[in-house]
PDBML (XML) file of the C-alpha atoms, coordinates in Angstrom:
<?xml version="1.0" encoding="UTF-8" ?>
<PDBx:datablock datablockName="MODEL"
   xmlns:PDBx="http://pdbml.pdb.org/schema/pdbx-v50.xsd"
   xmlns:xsi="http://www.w3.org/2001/XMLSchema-instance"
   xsi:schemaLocation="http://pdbml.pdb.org/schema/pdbx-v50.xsd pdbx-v50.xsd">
   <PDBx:atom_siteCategory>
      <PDBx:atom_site id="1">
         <PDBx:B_iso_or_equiv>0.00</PDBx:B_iso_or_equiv>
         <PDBx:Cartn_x>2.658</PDBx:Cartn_x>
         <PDBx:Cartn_y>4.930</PDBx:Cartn_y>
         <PDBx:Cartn_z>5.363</PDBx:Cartn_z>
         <PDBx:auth_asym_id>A</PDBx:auth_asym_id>
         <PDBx:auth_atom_id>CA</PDBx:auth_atom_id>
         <PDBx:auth_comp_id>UNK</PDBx:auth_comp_id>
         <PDBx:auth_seq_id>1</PDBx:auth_seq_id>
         <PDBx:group_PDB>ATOM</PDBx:group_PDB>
         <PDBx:label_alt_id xsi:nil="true" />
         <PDBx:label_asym_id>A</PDBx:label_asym_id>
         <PDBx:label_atom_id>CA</PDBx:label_atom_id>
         <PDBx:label_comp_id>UNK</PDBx:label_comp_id>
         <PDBx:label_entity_id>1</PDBx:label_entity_id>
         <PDBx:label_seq_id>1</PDBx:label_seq_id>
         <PDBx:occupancy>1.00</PDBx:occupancy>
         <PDBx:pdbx_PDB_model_num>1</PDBx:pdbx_PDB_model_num>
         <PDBx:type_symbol>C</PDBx:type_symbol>
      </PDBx:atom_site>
      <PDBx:atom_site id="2">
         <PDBx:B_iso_or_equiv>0.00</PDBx:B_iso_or_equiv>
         <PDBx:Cartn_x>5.829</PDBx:Cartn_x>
         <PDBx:Cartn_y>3.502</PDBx:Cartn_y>
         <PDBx:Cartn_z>6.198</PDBx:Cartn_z>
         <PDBx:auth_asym_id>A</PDBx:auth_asym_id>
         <PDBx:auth_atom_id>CA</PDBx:auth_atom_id>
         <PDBx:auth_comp_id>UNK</PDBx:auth_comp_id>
         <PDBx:auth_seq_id>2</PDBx:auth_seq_id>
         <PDBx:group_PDB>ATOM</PDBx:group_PDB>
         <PDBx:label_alt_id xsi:nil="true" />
         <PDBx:label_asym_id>A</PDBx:label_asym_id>
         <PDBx:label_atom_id>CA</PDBx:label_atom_id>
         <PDBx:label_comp_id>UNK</PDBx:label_comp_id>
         <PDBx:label_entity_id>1</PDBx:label_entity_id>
         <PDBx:label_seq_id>2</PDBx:label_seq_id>
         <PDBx:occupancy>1.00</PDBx:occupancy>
         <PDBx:pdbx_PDB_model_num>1</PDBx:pdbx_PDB_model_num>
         <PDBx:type_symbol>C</PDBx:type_symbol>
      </PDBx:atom_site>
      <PDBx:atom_site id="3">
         <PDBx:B_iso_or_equiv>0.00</PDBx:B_iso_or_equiv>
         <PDBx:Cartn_x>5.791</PDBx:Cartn_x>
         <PDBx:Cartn_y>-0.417</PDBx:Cartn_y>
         <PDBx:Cartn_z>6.665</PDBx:Cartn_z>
         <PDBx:auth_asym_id>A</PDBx:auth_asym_id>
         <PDBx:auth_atom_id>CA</PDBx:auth_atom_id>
         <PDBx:auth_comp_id>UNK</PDBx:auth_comp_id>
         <PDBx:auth_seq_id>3</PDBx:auth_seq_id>
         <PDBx:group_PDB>ATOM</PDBx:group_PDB>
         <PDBx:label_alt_id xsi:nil="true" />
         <PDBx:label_asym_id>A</PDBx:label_asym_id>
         <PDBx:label_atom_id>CA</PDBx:label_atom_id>
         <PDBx:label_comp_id>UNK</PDBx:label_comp_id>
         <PDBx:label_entity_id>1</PDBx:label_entity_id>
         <PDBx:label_seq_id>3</PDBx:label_seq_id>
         <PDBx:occupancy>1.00</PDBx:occupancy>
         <PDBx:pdbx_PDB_model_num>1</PDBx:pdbx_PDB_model_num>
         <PDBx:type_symbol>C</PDBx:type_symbol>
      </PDBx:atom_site>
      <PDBx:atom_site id="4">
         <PDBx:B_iso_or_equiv>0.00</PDBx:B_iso_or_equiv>
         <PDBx:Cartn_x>6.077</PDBx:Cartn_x>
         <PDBx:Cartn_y>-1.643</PDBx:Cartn_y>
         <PDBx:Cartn_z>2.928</PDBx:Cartn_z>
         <PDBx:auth_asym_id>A</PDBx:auth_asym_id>
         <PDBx:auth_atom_id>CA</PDBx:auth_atom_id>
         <PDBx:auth_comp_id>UNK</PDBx:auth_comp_id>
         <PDBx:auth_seq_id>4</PDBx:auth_seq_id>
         <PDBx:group_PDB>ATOM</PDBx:group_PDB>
         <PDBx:label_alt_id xsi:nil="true" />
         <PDBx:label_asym_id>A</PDBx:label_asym_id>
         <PDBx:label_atom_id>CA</PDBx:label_atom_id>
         <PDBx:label_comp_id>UNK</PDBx:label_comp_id>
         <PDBx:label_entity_id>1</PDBx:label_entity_id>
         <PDBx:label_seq_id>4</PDBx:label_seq_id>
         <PDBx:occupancy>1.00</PDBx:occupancy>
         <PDBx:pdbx_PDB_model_num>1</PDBx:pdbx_PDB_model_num>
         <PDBx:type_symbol>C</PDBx:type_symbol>
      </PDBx:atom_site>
      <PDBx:atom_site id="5">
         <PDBx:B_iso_or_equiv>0.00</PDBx:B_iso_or_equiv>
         <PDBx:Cartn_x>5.611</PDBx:Cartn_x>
         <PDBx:Cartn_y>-4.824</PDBx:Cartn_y>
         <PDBx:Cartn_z>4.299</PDBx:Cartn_z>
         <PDBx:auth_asym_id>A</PDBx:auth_asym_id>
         <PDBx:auth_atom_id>CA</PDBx:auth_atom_id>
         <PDBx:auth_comp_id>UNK</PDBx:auth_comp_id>
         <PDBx:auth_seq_id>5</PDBx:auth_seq_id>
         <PDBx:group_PDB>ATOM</PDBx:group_PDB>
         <PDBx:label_alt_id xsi:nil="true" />
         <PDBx:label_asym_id>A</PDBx:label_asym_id>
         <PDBx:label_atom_id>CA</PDBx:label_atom_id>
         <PDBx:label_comp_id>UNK</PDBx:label_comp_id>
         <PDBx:label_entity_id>1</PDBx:label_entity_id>
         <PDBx:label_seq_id>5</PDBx:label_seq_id>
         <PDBx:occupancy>1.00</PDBx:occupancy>
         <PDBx:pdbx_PDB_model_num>1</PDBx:pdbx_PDB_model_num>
         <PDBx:type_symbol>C</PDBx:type_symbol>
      </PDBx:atom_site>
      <PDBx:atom_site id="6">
         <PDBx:B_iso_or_equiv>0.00</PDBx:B_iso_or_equiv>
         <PDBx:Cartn_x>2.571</PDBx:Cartn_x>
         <PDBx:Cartn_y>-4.213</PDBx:Cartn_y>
         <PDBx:Cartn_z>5.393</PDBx:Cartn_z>
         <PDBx:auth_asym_id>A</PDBx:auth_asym_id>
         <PDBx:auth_atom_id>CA</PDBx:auth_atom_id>
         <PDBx:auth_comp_id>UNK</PDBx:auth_comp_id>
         <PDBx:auth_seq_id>6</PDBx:auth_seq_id>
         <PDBx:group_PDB>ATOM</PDBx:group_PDB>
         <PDBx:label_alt_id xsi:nil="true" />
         <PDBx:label_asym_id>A</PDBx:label_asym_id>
         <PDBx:label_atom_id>CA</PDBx:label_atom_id>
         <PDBx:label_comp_id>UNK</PDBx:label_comp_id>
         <PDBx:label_entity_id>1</PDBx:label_entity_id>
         <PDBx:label_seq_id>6</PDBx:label_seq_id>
         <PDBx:occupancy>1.00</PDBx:occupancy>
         <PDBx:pdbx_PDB_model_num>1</PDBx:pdbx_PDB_model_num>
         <PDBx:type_symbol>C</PDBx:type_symbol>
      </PDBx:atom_site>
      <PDBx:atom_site id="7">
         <PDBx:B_iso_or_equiv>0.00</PDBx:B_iso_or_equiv>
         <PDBx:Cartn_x>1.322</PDBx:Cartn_x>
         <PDBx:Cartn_y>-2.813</PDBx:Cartn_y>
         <PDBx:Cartn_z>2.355</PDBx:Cartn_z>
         <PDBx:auth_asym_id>A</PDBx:auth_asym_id>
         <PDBx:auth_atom_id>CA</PDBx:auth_atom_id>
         <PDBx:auth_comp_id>UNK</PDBx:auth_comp_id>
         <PDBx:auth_seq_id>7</PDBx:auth_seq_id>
         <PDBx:group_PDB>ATOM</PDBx:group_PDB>
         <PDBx:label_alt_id xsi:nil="true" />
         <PDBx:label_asym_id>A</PDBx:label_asym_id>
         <PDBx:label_atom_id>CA</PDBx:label_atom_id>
         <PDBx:label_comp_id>UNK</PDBx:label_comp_id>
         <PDBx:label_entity_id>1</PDBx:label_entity_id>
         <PDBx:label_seq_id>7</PDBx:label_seq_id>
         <PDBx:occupancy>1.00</PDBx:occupancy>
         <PDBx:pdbx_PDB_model_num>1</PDBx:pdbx_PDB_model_num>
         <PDBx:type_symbol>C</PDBx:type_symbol>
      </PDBx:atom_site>
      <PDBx:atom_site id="8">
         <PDBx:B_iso_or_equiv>0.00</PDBx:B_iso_or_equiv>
         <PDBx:Cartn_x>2.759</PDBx:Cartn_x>
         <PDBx:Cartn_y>-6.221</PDBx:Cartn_y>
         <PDBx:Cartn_z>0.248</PDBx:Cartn_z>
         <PDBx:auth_asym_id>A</PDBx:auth_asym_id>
         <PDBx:auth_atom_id>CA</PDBx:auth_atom_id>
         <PDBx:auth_comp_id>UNK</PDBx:auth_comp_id>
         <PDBx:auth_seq_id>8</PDBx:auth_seq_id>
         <PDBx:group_PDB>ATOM</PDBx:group_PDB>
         <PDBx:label_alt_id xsi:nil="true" />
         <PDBx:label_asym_id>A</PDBx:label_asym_id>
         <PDBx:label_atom_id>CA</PDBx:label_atom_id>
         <PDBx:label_comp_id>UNK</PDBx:label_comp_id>
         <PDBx:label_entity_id>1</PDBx:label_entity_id>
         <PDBx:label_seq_id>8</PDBx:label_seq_id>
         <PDBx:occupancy>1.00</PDBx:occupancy>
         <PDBx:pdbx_PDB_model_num>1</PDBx:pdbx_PDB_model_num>
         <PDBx:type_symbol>C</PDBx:type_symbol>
      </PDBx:atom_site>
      <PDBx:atom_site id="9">
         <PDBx:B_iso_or_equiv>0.00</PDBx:B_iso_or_equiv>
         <PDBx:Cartn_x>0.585</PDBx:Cartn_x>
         <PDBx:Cartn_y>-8.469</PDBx:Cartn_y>
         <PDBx:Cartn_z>2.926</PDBx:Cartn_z>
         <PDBx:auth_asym_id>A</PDBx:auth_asym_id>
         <PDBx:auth_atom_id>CA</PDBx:auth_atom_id>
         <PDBx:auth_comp_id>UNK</PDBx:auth_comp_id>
         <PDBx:auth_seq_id>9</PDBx:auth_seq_id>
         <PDBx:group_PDB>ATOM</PDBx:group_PDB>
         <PDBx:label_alt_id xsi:nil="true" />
         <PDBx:label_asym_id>A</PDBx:label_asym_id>
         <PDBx:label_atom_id>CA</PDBx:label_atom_id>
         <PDBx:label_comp_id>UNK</PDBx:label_comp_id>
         <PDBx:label_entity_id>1</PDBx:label_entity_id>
         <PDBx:label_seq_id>9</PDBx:label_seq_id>
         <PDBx:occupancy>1.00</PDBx:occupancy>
         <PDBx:pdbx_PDB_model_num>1</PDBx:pdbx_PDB_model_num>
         <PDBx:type_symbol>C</PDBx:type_symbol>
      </PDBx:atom_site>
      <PDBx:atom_site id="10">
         <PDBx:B_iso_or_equiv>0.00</PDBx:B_iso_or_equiv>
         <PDBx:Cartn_x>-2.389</PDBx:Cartn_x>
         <PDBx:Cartn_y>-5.818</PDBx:Cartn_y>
         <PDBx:Cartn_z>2.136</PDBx:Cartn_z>
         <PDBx:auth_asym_id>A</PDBx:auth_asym_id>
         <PDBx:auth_atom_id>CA</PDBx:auth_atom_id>
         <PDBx:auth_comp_id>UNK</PDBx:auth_comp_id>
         <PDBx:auth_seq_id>10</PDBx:auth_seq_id>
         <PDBx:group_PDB>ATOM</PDBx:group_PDB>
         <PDBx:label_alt_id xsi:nil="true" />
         <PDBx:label_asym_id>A</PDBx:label_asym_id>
         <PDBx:label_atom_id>CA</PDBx:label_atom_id>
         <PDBx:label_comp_id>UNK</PDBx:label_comp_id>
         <PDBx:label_entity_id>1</PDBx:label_entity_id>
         <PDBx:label_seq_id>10</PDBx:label_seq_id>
         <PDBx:occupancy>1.00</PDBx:occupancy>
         <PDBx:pdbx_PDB_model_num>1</PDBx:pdbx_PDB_model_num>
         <PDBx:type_symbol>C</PDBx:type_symbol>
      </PDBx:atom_site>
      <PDBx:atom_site id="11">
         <PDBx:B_iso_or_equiv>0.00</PDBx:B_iso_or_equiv>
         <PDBx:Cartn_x>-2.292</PDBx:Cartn_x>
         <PDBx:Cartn_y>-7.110</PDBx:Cartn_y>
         <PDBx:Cartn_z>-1.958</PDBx:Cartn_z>
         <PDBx:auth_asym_id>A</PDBx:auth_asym_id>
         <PDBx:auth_atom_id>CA</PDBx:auth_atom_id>
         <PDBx:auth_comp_id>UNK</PDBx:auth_comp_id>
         <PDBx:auth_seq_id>11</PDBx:auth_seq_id>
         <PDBx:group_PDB>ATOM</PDBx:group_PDB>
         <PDBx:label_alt_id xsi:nil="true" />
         <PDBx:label_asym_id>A</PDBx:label_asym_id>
         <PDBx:label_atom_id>CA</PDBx:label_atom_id>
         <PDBx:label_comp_id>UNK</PDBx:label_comp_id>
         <PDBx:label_entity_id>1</PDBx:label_entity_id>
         <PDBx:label_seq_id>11</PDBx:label_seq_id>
         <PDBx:occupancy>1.00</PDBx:occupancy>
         <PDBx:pdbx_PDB_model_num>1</PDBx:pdbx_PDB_model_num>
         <PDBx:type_symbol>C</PDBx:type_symbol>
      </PDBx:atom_site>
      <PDBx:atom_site id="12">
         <PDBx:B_iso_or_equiv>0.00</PDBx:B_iso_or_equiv>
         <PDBx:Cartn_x>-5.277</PDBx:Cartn_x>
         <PDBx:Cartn_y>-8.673</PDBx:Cartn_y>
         <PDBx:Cartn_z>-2.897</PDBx:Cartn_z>
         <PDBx:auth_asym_id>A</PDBx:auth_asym_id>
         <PDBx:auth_atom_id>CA</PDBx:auth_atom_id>
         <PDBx:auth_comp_id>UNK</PDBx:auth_comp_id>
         <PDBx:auth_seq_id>12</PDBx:auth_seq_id>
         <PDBx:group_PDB>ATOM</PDBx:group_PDB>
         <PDBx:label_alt_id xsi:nil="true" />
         <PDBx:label_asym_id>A</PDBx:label_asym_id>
         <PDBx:label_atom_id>CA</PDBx:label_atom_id>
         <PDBx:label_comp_id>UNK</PDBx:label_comp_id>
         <PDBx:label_entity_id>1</PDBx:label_entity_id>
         <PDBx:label_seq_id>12</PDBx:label_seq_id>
         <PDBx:occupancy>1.00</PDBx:occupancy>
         <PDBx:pdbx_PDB_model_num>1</PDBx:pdbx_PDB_model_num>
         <PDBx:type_symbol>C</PDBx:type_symbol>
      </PDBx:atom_site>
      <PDBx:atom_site id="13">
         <PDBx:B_iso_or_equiv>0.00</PDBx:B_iso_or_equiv>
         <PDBx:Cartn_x>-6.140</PDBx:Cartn_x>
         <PDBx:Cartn_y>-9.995</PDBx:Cartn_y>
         <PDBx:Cartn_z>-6.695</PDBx:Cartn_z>
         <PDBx:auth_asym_id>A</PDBx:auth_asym_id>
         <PDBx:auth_atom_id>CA</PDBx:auth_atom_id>
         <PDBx:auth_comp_id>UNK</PDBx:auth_comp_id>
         <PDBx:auth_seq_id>13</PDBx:auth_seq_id>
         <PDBx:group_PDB>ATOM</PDBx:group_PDB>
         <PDBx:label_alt_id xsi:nil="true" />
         <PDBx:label_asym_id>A</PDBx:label_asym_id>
         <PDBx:label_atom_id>CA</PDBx:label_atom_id>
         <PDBx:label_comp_id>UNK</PDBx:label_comp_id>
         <PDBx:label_entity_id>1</PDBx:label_entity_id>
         <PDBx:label_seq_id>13</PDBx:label_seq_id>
         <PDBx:occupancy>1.00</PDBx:occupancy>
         <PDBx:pdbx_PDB_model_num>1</PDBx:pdbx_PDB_model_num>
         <PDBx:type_symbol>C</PDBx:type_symbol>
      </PDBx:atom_site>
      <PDBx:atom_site id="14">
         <PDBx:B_iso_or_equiv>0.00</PDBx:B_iso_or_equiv>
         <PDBx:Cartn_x>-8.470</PDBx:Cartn_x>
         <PDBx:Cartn_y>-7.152</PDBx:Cartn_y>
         <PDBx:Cartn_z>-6.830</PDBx:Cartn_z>
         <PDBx:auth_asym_id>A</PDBx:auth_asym_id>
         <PDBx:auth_atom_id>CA</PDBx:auth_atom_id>
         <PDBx:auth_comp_id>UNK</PDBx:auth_comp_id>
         <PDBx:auth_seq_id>14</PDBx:auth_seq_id>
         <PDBx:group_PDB>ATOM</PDBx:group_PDB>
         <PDBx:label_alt_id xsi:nil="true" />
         <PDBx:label_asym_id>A</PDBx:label_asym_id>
         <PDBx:label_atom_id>CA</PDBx:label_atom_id>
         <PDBx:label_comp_id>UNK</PDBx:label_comp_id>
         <PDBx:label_entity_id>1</PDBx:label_entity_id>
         <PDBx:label_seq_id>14</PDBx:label_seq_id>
         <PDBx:occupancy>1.00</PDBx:occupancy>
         <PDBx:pdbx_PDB_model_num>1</PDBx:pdbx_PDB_model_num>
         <PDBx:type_symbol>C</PDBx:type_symbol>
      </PDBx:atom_site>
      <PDBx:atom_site id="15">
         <PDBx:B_iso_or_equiv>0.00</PDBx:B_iso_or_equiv>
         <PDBx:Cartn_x>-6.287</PDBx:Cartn_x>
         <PDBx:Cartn_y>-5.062</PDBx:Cartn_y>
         <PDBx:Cartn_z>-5.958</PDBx:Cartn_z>
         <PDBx:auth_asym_id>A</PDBx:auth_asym_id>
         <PDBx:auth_atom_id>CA</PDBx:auth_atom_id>
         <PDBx:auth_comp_id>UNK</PDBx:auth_comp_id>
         <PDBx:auth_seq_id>15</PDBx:auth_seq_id>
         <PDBx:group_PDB>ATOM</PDBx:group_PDB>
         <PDBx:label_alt_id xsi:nil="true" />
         <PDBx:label_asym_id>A</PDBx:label_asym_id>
         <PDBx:label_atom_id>CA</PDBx:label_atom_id>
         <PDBx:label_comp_id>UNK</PDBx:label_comp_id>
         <PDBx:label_entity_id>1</PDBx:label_entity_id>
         <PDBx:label_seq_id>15</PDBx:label_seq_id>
         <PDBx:occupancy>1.00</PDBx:occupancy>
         <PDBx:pdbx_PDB_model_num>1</PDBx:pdbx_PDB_model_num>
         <PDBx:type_symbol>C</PDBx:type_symbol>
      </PDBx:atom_site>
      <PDBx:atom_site id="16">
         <PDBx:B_iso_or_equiv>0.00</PDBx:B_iso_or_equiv>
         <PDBx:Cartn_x>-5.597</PDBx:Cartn_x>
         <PDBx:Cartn_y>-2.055</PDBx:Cartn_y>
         <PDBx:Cartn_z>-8.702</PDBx:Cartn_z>
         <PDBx:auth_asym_id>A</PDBx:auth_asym_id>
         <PDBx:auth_atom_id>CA</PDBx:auth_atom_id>
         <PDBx:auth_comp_id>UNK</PDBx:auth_comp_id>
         <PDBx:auth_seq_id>16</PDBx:auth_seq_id>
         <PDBx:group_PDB>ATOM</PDBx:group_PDB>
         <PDBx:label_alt_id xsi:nil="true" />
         <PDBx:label_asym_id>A</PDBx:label_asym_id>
         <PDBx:label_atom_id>CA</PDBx:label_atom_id>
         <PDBx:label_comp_id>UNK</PDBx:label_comp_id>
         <PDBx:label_entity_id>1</PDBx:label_entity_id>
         <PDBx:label_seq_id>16</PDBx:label_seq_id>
         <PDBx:occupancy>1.00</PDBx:occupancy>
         <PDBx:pdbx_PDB_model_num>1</PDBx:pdbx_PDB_model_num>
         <PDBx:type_symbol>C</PDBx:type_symbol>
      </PDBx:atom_site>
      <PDBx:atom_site id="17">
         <PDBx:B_iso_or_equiv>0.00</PDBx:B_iso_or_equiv>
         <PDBx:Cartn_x>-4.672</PDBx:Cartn_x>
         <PDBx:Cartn_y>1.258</PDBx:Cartn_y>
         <PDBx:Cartn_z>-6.785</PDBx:Cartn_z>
         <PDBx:auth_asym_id>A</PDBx:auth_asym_id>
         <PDBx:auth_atom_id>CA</PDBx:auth_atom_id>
         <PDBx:auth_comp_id>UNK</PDBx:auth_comp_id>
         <PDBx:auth_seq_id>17</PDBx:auth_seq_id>
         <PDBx:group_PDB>ATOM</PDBx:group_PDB>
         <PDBx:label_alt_id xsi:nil="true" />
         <PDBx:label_asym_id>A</PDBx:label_asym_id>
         <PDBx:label_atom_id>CA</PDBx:label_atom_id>
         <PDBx:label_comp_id>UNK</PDBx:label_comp_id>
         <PDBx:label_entity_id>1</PDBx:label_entity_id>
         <PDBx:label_seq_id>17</PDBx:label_seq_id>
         <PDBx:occupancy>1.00</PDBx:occupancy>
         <PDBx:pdbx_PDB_model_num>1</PDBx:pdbx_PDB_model_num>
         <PDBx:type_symbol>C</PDBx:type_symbol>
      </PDBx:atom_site>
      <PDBx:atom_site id="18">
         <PDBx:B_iso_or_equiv>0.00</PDBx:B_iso_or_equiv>
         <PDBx:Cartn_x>-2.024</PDBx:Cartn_x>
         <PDBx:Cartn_y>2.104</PDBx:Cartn_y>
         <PDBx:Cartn_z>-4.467</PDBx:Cartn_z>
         <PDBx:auth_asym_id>A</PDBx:auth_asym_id>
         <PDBx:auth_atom_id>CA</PDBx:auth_atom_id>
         <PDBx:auth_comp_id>UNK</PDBx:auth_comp_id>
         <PDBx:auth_seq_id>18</PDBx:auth_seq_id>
         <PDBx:group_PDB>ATOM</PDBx:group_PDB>
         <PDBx:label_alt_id xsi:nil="true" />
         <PDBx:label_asym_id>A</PDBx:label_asym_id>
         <PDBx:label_atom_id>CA</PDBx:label_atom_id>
         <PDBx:label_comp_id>UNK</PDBx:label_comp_id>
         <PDBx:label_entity_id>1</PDBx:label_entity_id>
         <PDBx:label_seq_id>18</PDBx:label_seq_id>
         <PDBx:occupancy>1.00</PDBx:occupancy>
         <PDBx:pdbx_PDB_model_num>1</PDBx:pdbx_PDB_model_num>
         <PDBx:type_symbol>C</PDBx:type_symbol>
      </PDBx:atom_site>
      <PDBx:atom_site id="19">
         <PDBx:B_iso_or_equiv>0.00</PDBx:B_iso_or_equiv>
         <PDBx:Cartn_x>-2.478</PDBx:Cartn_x>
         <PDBx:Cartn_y>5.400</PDBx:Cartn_y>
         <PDBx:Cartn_z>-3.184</PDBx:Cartn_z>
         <PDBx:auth_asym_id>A</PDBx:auth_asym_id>
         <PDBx:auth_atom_id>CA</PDBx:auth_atom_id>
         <PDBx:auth_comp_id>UNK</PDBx:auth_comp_id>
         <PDBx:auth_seq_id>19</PDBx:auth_seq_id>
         <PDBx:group_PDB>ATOM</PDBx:group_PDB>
         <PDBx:label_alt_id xsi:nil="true" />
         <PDBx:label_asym_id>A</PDBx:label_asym_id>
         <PDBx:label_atom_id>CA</PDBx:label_atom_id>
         <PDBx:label_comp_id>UNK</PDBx:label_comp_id>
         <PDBx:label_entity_id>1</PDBx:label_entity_id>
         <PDBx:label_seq_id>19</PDBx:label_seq_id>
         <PDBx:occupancy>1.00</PDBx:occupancy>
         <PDBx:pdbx_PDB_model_num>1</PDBx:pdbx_PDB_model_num>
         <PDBx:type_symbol>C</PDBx:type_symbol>
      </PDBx:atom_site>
      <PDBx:atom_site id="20">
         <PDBx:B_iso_or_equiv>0.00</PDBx:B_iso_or_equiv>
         <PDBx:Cartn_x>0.089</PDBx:Cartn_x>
         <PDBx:Cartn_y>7.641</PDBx:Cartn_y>
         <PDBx:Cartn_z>-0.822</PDBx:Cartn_z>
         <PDBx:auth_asym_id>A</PDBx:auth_asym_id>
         <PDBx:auth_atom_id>CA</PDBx:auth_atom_id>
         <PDBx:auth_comp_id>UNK</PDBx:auth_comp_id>
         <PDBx:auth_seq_id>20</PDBx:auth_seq_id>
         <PDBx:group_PDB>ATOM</PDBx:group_PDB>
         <PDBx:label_alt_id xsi:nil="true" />
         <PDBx:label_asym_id>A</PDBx:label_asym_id>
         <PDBx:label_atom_id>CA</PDBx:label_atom_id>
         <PDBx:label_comp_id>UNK</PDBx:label_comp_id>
         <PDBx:label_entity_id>1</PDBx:label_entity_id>
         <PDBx:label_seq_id>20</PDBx:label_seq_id>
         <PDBx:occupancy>1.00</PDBx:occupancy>
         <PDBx:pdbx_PDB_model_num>1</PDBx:pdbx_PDB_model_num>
         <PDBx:type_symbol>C</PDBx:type_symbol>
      </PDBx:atom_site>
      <PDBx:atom_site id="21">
         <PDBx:B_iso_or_equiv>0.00</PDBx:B_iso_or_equiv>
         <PDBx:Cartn_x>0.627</PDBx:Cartn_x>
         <PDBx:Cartn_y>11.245</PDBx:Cartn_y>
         <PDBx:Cartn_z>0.360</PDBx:Cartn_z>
         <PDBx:auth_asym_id>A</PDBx:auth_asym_id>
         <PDBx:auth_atom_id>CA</PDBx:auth_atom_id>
         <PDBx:auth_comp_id>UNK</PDBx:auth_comp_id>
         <PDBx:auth_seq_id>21</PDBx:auth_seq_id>
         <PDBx:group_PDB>ATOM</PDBx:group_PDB>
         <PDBx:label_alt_id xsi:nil="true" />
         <PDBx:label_asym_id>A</PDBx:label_asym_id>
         <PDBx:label_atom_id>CA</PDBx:label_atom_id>
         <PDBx:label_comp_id>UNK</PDBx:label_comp_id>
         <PDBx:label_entity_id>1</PDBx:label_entity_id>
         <PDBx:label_seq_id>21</PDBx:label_seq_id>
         <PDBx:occupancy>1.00</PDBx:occupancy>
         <PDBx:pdbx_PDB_model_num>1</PDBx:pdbx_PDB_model_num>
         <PDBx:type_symbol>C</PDBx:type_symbol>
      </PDBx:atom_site>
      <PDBx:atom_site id="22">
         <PDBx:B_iso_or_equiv>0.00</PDBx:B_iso_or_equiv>
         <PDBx:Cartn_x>4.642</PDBx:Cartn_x>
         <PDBx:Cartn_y>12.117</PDBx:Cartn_y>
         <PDBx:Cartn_z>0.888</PDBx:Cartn_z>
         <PDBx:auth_asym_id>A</PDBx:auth_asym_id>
         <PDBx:auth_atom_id>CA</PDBx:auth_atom_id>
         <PDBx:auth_comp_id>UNK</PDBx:auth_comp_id>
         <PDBx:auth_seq_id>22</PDBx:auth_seq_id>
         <PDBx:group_PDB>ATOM</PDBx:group_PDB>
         <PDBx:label_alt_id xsi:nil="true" />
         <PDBx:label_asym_id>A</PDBx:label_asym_id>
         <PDBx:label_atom_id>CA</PDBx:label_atom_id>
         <PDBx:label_comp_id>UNK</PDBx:label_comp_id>
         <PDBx:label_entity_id>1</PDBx:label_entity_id>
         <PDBx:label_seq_id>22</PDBx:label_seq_id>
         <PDBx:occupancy>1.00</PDBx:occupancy>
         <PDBx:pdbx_PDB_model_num>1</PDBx:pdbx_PDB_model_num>
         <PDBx:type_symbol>C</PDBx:type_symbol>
      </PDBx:atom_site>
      <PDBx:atom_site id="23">
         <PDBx:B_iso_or_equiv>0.00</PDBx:B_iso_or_equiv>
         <PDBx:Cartn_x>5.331</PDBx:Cartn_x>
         <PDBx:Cartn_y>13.657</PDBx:Cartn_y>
         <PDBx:Cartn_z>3.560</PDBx:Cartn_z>
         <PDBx:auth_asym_id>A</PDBx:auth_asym_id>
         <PDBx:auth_atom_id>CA</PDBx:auth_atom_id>
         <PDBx:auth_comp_id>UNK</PDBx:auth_comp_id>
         <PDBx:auth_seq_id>23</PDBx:auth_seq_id>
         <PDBx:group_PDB>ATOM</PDBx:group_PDB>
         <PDBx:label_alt_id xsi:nil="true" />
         <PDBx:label_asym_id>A</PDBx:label_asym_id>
         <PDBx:label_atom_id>CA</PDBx:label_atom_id>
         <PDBx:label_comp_id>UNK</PDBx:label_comp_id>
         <PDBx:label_entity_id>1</PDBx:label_entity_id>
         <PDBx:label_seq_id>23</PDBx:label_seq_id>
         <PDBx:occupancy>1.00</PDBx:occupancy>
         <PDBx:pdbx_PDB_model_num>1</PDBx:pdbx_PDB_model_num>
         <PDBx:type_symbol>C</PDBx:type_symbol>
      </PDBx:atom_site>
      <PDBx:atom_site id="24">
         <PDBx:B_iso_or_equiv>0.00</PDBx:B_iso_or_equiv>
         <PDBx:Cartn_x>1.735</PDBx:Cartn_x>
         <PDBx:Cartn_y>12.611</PDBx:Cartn_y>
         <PDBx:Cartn_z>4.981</PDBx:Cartn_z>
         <PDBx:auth_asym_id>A</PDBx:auth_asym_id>
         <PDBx:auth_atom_id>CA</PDBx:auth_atom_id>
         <PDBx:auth_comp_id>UNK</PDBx:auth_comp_id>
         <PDBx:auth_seq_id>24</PDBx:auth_seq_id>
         <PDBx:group_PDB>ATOM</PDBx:group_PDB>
         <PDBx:label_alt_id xsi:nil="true" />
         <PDBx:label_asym_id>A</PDBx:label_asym_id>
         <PDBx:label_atom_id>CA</PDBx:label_atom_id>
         <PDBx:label_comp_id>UNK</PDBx:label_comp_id>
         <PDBx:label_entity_id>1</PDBx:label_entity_id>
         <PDBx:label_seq_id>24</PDBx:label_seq_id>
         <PDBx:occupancy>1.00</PDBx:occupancy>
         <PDBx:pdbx_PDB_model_num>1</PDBx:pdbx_PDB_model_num>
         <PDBx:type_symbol>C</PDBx:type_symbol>
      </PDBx:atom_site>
   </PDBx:atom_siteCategory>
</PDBx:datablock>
């Protein structure tokens, strides 16, 4: 939930929805 790094290296083409809860 934290590491937007990790959530730019998760990107695919397909990808469409990026979903979060804050706080978790």
């Amino acid at each position: 939930a934290t590491d937007v790094a990790a959530w730019e290296a998760a990107v695919k083409p397909t990808t469409k929805l990026m979903f979060i809860e804050t706080p978790s």
